[in-house]
N, C-alpha and C. Protein backbone atom coordinates (compact mmCIF):
# COMPACT_ATOMS: atom_id res chain seq x y z
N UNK A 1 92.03 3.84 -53.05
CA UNK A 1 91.12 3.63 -51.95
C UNK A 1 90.45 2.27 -52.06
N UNK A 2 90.21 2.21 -53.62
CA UNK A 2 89.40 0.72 -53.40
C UNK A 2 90.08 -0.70 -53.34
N UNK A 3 91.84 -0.05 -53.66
CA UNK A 3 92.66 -1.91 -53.40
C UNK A 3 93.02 -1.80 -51.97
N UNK A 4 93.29 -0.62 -51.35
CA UNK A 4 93.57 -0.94 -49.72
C UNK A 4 92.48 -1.44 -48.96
N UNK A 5 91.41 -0.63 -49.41
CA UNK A 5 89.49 -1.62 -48.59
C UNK A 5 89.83 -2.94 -48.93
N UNK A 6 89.69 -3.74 -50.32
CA UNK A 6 89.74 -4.95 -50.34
C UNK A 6 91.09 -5.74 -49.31
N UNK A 7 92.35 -5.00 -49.68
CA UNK A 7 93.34 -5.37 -48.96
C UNK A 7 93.02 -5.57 -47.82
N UNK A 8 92.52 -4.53 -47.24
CA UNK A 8 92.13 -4.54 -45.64
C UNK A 8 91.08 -5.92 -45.67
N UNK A 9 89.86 -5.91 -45.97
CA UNK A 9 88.74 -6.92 -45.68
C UNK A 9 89.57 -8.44 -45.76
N UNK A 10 90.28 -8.40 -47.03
CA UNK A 10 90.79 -9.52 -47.02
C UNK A 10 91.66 -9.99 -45.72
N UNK A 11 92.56 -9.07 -45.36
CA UNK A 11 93.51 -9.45 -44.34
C UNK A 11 92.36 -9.85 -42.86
N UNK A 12 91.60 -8.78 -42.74
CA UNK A 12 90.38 -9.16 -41.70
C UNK A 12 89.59 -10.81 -41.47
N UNK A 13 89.30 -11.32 -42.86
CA UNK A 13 88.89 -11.97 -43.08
C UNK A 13 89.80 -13.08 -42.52
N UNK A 14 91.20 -12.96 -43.53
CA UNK A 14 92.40 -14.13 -43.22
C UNK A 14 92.62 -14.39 -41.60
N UNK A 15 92.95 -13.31 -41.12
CA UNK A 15 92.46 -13.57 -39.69
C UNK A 15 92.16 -13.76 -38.56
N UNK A 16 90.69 -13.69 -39.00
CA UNK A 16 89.33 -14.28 -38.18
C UNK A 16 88.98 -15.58 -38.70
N UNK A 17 89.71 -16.08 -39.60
CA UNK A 17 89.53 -17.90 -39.66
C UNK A 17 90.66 -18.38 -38.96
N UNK A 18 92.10 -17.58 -38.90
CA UNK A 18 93.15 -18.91 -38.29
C UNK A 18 92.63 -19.55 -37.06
N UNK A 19 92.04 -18.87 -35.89
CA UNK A 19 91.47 -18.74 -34.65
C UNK A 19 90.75 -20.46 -34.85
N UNK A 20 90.14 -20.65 -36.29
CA UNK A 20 88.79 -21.47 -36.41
C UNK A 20 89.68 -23.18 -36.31
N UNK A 21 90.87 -22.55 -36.83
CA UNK A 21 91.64 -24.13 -37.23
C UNK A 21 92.31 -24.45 -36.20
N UNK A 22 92.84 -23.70 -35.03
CA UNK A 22 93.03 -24.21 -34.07
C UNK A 22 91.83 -24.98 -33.27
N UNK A 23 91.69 -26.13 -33.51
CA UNK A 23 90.62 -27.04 -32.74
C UNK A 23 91.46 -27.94 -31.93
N UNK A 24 90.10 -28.71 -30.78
CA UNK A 24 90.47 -29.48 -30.13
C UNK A 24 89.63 -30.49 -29.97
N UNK A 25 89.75 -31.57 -29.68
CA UNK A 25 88.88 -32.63 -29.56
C UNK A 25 87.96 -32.95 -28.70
N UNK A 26 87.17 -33.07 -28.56
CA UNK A 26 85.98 -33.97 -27.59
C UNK A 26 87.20 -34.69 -26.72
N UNK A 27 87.88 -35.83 -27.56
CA UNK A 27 88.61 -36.80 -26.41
C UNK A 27 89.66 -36.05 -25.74
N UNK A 28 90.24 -34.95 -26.13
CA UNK A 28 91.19 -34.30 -25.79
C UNK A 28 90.73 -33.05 -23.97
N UNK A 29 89.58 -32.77 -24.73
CA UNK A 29 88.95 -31.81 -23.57
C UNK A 29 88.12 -32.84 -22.51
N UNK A 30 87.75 -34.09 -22.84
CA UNK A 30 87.41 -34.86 -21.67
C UNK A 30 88.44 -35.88 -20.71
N UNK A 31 89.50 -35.65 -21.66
CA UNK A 31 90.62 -36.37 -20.48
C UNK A 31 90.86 -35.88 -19.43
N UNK A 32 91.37 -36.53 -18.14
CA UNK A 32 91.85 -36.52 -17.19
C UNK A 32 92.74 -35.55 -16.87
N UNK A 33 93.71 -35.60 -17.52
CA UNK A 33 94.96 -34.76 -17.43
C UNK A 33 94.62 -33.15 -18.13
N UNK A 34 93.53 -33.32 -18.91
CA UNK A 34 93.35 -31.95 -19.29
C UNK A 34 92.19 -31.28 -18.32
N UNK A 35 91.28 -32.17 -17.78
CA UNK A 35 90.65 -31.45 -16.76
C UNK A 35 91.31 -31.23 -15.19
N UNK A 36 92.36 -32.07 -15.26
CA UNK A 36 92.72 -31.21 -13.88
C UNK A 36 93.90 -30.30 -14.41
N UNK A 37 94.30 -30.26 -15.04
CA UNK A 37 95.28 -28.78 -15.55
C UNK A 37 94.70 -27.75 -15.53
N UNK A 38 92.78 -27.78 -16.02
CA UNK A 38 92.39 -26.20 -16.43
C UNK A 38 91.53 -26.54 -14.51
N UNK A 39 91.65 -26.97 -13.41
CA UNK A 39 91.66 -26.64 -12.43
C UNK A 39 89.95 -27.29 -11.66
N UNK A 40 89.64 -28.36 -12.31
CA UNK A 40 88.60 -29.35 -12.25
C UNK A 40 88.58 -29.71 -10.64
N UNK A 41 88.24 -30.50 -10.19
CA UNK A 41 88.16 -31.06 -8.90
C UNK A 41 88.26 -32.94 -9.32
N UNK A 42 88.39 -33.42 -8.62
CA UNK A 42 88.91 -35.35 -8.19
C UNK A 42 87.35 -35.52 -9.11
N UNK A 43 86.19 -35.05 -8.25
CA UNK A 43 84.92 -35.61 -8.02
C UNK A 43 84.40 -35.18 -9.38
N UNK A 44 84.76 -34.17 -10.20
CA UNK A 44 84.44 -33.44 -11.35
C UNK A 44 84.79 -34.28 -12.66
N UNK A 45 86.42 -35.28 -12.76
CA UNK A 45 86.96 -35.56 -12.99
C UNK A 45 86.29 -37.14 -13.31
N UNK A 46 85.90 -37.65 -11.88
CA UNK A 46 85.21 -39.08 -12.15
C UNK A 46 83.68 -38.78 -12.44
N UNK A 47 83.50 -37.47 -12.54
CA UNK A 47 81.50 -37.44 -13.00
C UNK A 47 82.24 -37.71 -14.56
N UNK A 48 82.91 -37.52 -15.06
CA UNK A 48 82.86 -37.04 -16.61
C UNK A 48 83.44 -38.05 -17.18
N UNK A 49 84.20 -39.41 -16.56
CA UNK A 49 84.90 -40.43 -17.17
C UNK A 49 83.68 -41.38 -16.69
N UNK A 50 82.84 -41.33 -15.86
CA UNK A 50 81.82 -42.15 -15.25
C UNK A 50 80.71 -41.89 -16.62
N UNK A 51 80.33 -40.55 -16.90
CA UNK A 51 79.65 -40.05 -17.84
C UNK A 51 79.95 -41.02 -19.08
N UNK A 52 81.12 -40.66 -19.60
CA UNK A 52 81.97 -41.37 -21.13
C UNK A 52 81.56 -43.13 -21.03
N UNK A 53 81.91 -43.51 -19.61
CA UNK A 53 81.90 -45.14 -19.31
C UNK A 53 80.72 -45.56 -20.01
N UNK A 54 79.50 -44.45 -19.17
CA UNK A 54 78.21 -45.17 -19.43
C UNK A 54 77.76 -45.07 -20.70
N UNK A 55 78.14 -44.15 -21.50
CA UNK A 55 77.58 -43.86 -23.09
C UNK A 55 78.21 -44.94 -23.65
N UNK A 56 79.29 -45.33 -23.60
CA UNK A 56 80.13 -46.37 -24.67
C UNK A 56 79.70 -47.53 -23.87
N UNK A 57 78.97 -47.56 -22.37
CA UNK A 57 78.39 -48.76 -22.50
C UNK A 57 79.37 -50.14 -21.65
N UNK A 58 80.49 -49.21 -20.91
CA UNK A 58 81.57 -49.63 -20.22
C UNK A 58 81.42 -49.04 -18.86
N UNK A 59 82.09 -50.04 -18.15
CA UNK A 59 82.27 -50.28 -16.24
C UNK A 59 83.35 -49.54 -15.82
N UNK A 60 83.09 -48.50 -15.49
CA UNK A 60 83.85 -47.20 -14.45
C UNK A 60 84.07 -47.53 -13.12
N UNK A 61 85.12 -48.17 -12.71
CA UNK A 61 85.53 -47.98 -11.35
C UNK A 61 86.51 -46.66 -10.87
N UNK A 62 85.51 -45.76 -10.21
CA UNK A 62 86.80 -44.43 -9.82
C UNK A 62 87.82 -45.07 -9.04
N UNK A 63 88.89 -44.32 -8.57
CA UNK A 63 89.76 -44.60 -8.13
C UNK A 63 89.68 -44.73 -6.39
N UNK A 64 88.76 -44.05 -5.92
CA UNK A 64 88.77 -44.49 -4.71
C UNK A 64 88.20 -46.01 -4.47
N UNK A 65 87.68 -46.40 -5.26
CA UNK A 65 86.94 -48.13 -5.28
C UNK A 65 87.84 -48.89 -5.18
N UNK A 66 88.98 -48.26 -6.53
CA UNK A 66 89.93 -49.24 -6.73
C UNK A 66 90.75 -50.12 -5.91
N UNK A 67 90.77 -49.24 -4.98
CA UNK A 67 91.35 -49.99 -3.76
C UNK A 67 90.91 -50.76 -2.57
N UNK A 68 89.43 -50.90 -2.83
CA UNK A 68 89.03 -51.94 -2.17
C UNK A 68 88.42 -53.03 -2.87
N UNK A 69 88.91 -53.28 -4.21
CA UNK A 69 88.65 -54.33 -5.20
C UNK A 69 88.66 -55.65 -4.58
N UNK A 70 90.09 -55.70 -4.02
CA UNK A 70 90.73 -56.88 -3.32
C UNK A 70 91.04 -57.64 -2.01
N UNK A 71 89.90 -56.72 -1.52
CA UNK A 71 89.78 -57.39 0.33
C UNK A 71 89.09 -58.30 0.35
N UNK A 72 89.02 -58.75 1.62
CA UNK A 72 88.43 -60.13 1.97
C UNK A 72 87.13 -59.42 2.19
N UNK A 73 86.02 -60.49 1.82
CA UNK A 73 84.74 -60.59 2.03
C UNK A 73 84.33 -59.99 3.56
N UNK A 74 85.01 -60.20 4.29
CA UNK A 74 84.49 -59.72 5.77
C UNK A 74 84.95 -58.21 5.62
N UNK A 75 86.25 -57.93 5.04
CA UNK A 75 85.72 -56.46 5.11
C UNK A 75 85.03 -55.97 4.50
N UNK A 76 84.97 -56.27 3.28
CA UNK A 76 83.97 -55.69 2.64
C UNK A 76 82.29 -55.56 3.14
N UNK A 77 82.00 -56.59 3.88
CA UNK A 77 80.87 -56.49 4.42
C UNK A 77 80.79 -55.42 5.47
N UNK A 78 81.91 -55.43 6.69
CA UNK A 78 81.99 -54.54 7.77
C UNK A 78 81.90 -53.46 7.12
N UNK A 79 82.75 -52.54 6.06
CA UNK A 79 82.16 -51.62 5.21
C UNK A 79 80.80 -51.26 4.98
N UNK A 80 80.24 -52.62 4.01
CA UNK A 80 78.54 -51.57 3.70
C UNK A 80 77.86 -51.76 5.14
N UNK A 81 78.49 -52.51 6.18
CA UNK A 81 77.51 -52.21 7.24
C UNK A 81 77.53 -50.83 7.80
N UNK A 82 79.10 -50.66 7.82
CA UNK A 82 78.86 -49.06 8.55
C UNK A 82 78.08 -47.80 7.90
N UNK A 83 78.73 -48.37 6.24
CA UNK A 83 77.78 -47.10 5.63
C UNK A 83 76.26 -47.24 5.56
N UNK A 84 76.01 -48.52 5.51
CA UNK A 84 74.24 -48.45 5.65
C UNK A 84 73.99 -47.76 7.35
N UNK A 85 74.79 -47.90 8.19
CA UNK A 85 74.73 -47.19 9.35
C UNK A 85 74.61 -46.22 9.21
N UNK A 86 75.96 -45.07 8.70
CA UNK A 86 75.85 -44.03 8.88
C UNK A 86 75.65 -43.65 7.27
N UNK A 87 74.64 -42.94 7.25
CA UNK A 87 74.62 -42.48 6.62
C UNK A 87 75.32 -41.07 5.01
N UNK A 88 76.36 -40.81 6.35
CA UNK A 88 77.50 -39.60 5.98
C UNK A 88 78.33 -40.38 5.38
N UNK A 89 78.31 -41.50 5.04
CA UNK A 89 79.61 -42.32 4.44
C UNK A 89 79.36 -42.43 2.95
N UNK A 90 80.17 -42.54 2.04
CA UNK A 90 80.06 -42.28 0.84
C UNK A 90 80.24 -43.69 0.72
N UNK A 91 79.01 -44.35 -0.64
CA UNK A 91 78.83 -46.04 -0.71
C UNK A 91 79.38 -45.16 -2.10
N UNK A 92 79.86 -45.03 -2.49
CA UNK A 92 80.20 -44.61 -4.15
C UNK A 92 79.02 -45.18 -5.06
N UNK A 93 77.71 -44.68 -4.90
CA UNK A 93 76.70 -45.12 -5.70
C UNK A 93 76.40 -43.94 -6.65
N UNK A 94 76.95 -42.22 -6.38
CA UNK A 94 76.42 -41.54 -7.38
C UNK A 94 76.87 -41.34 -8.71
N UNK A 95 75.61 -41.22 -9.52
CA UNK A 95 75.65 -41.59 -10.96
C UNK A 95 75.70 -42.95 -11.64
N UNK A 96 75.15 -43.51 -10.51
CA UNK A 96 74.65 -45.20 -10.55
C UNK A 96 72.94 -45.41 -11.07
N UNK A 97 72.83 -45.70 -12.46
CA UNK A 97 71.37 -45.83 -12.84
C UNK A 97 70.49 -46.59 -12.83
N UNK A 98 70.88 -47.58 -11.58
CA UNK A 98 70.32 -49.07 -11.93
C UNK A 98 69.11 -48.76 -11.52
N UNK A 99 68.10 -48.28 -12.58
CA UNK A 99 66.69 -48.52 -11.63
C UNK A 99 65.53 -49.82 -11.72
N UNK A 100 65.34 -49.79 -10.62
CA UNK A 100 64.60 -51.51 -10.50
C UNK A 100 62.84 -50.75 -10.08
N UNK A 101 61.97 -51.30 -10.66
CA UNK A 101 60.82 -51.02 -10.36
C UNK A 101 60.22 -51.36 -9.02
N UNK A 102 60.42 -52.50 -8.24
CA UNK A 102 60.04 -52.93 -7.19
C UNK A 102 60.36 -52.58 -6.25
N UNK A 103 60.48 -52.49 -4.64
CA UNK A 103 61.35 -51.81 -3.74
C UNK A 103 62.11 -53.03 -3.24
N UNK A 104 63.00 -52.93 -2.41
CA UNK A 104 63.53 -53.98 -1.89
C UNK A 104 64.52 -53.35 -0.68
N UNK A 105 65.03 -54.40 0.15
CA UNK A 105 66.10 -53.52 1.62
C UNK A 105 66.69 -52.34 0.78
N UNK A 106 67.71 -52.64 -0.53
CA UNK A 106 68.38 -51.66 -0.67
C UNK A 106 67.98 -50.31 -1.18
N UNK A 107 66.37 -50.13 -0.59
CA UNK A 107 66.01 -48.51 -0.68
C UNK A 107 66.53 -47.75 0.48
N UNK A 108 66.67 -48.70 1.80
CA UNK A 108 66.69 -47.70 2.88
C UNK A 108 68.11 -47.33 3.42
């Protein structure tokens, strides 16, 4: 009775650690490809590489920006005009921390 108890505890023991050694990484669970596999969203995706950018202290352009890197100055302007127009337009500013103490146009 008392080598099958130990037998048993031991095997219990053995395991309830393998479970422990299967790990995964910080960089592994914040990538891209692993958050949209376990079923993330686009916007979920650039909060959390936008997140990483700003801790290490690096410039996050999401991917919808990316593509207006390279227009001409006039569009780019006709752009923030409409969105300072309408309001419903996404200026891709969230999770942007620049805070300035003073007010200036670009509060309104």
């Amino acid at each position: 009775m008392n080598k099958t108890c130990f037998l048993l505890t031991a095997l219990v023991i053995a395991f309830s650690t393998t479970a422990a050694l299967a790990e995964i990484s910080v960089q592994e669970v914040t990538s891209p490809e692993y958050l949209y596999n376990h079923g993330h969203s686009t916007l979920t995706v650039d909060m959390v590489q936008k997140s990483k950018a700003g801790a290490n202290g690096e410039k996050y352009i999401p991917a919808t920006q990316e593509e207006h890197q390279n227009e001409p100055k006039l569009v780019k302007w006709v752009r923030k005009f409409f969105i300072y127009m309408d309001p419903a337009l996404d200026n891709d500013s969230f999770m942007q921390h620049d805070i300035k103490s003073s007010p200036s146009y670009e509060d309104l």
